[in-house]
Structure formats: C-alpha cells, structure tokens
PDB file of N, CA and C in Angstrom:
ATOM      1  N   UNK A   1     -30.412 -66.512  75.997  1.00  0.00           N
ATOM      2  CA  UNK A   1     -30.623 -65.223  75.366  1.00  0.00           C
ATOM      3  C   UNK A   1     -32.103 -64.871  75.441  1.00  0.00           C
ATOM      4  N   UNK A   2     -32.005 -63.634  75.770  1.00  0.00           N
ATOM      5  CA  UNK A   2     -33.648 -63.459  75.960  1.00  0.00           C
ATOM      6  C   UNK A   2     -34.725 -62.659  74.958  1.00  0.00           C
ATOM      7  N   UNK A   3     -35.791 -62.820  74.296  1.00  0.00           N
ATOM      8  CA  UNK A   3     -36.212 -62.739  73.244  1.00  0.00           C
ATOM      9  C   UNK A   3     -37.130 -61.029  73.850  1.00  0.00           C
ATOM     10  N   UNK A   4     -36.414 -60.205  72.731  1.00  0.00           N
ATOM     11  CA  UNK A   4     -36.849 -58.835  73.494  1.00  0.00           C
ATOM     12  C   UNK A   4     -38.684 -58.448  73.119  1.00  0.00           C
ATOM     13  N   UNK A   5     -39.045 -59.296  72.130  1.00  0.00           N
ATOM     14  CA  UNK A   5     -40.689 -59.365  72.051  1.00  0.00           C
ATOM     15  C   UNK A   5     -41.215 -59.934  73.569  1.00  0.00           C
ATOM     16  N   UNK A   6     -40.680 -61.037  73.778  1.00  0.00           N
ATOM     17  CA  UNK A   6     -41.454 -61.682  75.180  1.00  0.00           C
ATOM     18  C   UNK A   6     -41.189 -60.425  76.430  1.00  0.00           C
ATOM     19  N   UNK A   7     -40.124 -59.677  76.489  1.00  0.00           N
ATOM     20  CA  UNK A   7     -40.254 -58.378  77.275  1.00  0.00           C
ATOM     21  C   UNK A   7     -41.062 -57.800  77.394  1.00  0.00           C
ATOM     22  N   UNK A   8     -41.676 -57.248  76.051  1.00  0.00           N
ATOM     23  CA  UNK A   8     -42.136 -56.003  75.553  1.00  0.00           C
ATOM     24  C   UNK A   8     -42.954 -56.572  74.550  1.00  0.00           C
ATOM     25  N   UNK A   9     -44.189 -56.947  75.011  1.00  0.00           N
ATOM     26  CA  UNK A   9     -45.299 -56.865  73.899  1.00  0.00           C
ATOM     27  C   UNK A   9     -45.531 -56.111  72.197  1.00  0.00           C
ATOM     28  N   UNK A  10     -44.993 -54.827  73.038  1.00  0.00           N
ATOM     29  CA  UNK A  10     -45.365 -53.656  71.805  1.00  0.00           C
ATOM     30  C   UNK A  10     -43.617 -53.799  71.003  1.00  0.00           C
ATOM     31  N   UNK A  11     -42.938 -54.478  71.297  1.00  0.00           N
ATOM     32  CA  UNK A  11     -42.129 -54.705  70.641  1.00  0.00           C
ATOM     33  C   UNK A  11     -41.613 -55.468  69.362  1.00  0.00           C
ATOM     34  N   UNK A  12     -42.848 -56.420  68.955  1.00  0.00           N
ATOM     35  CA  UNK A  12     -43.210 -57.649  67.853  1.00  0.00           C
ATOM     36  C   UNK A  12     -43.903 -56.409  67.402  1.00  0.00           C
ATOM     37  N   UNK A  13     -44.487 -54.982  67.733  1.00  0.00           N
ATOM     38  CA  UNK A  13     -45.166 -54.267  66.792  1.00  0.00           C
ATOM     39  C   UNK A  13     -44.593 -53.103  66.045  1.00  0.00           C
ATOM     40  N   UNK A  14     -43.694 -52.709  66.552  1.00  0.00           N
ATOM     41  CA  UNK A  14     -42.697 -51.380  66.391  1.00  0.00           C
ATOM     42  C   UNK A  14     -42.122 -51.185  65.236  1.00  0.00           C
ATOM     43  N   UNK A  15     -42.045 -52.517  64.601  1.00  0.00           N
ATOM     44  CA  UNK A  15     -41.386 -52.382  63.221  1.00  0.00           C
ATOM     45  C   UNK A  15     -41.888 -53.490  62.240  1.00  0.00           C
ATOM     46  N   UNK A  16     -41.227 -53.651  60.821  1.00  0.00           N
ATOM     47  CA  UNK A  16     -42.024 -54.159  59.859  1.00  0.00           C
ATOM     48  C   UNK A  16     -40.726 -54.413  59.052  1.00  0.00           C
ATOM     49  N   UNK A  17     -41.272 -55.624  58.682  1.00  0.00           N
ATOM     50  CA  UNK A  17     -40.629 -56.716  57.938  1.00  0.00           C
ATOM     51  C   UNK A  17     -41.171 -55.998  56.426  1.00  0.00           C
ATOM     52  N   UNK A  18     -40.280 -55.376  55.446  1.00  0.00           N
ATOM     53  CA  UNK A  18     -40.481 -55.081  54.064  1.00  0.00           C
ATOM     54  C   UNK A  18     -39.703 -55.650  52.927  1.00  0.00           C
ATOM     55  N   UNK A  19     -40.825 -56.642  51.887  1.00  0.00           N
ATOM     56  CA  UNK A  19     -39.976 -57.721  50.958  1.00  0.00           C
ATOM     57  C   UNK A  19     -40.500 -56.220  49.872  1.00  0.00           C
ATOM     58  N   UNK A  20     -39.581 -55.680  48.875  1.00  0.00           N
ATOM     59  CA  UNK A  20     -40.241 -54.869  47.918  1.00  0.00           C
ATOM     60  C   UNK A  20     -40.190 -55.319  46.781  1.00  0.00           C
ATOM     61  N   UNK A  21     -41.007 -55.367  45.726  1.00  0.00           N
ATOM     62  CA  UNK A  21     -40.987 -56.344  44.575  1.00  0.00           C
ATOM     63  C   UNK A  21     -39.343 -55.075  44.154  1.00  0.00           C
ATOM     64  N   UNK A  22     -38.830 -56.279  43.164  1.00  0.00           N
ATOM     65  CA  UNK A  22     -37.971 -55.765  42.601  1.00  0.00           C
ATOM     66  C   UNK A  22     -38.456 -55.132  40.820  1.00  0.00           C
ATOM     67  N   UNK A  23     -39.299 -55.437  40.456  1.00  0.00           N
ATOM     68  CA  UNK A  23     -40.200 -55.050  39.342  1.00  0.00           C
ATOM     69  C   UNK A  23     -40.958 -53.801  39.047  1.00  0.00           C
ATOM     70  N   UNK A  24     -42.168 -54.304  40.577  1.00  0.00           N
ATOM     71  CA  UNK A  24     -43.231 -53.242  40.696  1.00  0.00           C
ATOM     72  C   UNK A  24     -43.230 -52.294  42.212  1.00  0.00           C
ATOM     73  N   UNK A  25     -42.637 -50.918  41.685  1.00  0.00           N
ATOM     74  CA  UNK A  25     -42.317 -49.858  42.907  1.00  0.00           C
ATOM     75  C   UNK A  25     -43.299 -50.072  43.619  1.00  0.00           C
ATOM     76  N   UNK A  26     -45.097 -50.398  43.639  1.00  0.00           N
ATOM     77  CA  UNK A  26     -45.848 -50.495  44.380  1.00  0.00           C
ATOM     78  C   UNK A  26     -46.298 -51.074  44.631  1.00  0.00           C
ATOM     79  N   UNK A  27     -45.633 -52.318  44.813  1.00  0.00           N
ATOM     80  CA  UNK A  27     -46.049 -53.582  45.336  1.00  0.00           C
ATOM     81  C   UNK A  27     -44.542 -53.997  46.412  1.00  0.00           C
ATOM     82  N   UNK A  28     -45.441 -54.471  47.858  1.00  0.00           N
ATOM     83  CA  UNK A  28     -44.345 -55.060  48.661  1.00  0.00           C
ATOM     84  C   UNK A  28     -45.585 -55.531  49.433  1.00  0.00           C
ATOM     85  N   UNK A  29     -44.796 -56.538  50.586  1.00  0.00           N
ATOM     86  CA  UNK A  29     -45.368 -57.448  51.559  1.00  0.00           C
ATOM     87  C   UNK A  29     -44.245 -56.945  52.692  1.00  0.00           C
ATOM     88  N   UNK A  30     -45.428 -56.629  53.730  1.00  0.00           N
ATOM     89  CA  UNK A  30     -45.164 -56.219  54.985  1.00  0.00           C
ATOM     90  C   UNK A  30     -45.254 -56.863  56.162  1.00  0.00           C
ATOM     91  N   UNK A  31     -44.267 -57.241  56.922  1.00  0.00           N
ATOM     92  CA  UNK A  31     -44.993 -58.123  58.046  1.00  0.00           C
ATOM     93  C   UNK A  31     -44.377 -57.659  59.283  1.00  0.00           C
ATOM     94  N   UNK A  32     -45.604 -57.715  61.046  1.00  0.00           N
ATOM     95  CA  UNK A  32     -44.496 -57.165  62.007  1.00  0.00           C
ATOM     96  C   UNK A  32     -43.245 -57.751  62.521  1.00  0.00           C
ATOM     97  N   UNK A  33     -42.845 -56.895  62.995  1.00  0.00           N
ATOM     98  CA  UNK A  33     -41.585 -58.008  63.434  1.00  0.00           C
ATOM     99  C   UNK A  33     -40.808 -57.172  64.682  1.00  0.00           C
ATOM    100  N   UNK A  34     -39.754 -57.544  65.266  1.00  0.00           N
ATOM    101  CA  UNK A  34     -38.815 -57.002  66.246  1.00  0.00           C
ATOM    102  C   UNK A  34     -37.600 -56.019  65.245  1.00  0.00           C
ATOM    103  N   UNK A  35     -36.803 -55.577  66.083  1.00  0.00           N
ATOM    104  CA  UNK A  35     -35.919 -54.556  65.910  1.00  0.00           C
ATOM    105  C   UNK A  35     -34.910 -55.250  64.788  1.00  0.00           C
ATOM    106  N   UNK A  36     -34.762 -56.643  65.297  1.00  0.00           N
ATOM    107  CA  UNK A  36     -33.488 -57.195  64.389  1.00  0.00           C
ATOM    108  C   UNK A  36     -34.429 -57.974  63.022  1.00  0.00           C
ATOM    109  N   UNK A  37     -35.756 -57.949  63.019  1.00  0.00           N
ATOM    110  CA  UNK A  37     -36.263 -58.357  61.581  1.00  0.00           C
ATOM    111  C   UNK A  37     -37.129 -59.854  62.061  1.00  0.00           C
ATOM    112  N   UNK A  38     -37.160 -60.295  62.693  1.00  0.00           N
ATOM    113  CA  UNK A  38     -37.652 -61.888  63.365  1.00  0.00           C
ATOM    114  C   UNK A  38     -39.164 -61.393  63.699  1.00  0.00           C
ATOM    115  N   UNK A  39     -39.552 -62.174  62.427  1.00  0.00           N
ATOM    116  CA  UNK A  39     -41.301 -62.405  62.527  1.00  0.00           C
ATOM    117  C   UNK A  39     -41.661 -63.577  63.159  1.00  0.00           C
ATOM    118  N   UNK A  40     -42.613 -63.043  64.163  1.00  0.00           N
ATOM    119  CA  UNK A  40     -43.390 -64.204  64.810  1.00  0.00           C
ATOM    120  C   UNK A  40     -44.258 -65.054  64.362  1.00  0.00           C
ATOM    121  N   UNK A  41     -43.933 -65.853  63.432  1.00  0.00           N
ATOM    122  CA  UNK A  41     -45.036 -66.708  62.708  1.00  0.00           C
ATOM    123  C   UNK A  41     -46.189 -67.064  63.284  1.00  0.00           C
ATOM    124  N   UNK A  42     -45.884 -67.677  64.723  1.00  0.00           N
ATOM    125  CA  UNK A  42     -47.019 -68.401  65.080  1.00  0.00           C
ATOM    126  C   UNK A  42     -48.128 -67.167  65.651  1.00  0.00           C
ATOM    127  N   UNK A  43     -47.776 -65.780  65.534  1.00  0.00           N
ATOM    128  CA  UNK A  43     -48.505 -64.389  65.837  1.00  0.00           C
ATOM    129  C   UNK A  43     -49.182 -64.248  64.632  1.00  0.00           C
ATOM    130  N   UNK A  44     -48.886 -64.956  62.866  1.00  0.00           N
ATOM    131  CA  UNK A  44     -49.912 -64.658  61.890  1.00  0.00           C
ATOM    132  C   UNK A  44     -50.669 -65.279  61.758  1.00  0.00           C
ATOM    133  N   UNK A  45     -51.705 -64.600  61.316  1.00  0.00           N
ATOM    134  CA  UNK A  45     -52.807 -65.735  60.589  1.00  0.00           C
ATOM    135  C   UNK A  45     -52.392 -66.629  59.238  1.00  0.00           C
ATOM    136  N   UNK A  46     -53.034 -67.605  59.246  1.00  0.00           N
ATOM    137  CA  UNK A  46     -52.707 -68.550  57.949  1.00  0.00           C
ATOM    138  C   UNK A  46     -52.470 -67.598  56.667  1.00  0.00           C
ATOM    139  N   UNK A  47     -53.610 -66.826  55.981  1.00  0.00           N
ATOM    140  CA  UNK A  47     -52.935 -66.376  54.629  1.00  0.00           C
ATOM    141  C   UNK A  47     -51.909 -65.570  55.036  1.00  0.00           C
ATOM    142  N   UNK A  48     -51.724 -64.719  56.311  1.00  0.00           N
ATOM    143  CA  UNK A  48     -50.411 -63.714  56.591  1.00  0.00           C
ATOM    144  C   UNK A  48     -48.992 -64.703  56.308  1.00  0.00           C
ATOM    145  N   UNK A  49     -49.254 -65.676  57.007  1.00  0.00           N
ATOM    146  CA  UNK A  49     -48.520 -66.525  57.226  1.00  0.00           C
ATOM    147  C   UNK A  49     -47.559 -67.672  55.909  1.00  0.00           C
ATOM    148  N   UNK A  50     -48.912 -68.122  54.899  1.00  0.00           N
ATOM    149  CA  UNK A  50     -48.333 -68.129  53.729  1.00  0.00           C
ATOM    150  C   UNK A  50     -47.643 -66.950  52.772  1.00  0.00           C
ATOM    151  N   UNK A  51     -47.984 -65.778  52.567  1.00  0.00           N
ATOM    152  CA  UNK A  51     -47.742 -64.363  52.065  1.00  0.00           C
ATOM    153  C   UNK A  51     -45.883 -64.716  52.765  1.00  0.00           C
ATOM    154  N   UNK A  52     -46.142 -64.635  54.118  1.00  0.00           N
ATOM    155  CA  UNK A  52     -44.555 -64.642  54.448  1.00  0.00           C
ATOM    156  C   UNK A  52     -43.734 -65.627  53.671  1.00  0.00           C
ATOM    157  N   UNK A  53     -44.124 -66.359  53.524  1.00  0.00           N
ATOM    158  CA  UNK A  53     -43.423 -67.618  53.286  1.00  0.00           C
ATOM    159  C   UNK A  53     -43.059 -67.977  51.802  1.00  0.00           C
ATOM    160  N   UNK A  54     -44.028 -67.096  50.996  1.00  0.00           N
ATOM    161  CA  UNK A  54     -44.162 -66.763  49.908  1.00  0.00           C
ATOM    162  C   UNK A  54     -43.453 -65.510  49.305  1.00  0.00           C
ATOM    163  N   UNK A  55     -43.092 -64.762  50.136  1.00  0.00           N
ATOM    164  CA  UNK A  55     -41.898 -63.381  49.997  1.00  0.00           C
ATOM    165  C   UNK A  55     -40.613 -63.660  49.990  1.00  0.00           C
ATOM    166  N   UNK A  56     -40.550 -64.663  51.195  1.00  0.00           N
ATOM    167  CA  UNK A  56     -39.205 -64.880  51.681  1.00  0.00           C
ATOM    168  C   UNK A  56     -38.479 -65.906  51.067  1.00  0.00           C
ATOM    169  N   UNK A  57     -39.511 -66.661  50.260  1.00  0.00           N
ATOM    170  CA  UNK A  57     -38.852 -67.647  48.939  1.00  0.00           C
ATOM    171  C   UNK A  57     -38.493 -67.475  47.687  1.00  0.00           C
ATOM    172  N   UNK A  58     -39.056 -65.733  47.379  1.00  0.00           N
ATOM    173  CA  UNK A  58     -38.580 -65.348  46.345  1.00  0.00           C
ATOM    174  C   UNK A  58     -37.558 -64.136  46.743  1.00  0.00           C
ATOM    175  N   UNK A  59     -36.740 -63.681  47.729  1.00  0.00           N
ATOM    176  CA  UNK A  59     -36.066 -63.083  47.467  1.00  0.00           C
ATOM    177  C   UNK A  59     -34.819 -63.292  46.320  1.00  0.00           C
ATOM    178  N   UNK A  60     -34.748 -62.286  45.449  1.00  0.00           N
ATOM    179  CA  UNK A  60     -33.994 -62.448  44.448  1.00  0.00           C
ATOM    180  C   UNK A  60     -34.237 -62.590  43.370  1.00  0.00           C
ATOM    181  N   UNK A  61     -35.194 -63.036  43.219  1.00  0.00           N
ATOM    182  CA  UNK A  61     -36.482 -63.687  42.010  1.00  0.00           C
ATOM    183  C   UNK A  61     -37.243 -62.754  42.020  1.00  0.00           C
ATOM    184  N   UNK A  62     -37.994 -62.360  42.973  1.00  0.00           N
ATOM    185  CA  UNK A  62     -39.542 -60.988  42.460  1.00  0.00           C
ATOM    186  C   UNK A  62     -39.081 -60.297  43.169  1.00  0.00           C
ATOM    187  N   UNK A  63     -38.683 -60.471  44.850  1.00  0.00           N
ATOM    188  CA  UNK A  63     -38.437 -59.283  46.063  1.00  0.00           C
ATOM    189  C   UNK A  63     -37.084 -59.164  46.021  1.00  0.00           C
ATOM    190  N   UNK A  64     -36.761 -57.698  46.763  1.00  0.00           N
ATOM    191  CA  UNK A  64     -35.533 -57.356  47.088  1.00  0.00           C
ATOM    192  C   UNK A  64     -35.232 -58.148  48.766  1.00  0.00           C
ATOM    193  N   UNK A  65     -34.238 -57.977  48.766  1.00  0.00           N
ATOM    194  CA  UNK A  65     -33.971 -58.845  50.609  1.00  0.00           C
ATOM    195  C   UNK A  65     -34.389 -57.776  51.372  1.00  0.00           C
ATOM    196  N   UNK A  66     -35.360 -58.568  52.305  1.00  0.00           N
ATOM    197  CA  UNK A  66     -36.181 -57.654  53.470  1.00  0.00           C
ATOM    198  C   UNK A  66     -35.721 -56.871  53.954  1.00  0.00           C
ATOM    199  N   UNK A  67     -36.457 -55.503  54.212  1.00  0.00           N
ATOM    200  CA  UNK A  67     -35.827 -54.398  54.778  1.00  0.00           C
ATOM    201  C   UNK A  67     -36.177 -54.145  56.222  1.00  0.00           C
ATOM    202  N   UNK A  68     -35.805 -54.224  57.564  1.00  0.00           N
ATOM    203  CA  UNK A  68     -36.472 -53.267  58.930  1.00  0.00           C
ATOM    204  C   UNK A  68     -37.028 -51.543  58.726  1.00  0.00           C
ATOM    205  N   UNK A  69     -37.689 -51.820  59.020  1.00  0.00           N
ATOM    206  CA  UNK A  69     -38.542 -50.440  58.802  1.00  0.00           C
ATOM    207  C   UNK A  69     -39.610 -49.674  60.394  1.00  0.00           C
ATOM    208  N   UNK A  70     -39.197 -49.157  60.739  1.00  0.00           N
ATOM    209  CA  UNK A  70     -39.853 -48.385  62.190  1.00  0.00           C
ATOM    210  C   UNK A  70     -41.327 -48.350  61.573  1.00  0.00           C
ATOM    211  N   UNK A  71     -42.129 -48.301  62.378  1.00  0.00           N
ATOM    212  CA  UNK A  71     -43.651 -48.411  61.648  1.00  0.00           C
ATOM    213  C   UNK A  71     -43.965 -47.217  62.314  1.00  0.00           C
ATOM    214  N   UNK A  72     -45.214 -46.174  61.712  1.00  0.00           N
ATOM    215  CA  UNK A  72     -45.097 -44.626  61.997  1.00  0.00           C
ATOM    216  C   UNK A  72     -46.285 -45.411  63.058  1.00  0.00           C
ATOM    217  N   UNK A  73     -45.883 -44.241  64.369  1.00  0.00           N
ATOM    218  CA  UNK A  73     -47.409 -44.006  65.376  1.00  0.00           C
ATOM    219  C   UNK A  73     -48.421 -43.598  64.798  1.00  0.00           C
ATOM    220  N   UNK A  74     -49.472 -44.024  65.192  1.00  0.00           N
ATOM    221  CA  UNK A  74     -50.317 -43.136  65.361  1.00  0.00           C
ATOM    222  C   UNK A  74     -51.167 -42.287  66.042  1.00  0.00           C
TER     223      UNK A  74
END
C-alpha cells in the first residue's frame, strides 16, 4: 500500500490533525497530517511531538476525538 504523503510532499501539509479541549472552546492542539488523519511523527519536533502524544492520551478525558480539518491556503 502506498503512503500518499511519500507521493506528494504537500500532502503531510494539506490538512490538520484537531484534538479540541472538551472544556475550553479555545483551546485545541493542532497537528499536520494526511487526508485520512496519520501524523508523521518523525516530521515533529520533540515538544510538537510530546503535545501529540499528550492530546492523543487524553482523548475523552480533556479532548474530543481528533477531527481532519483542510488547512486554509494562503
């Protein structure tokens, strides 16, 4: 199966990984990702990288379950 980021560069950028607190409307953690939601870890930096890891362990607890989100051009 072929991984459609390794295609398409700009494709790990196109969209965004959104954990939204379930608490506070203005607070969420954003991260890039592909079409189907698959963040490239080894593409973050260390604190990006903990932050992920740190979202995705509280879904249910602080965050809602991650949303895909198209990221606007600019």
């Amino acid at each position: 199966m072929s991984d459609p980021a390794a295609d398409d560069p700009d494709e790990a950028t196109r969209y965004q990984l959104r954990f939204q607190s379930l608490f506070d409307a203005g607070h969420a953690y954003a991260f890039p990702c592909d079409a189907a939601g698959q963040v490239r870890m080894d593409a973050l930096g260390e604190h990006e990288r903990n932050s992920y890891l740190f979202a995705r362990a509280l879904v249910g607890r602080d965050f809602a379950v991650p949303r895909v989100h198209a990221r606007q051009r600019r």
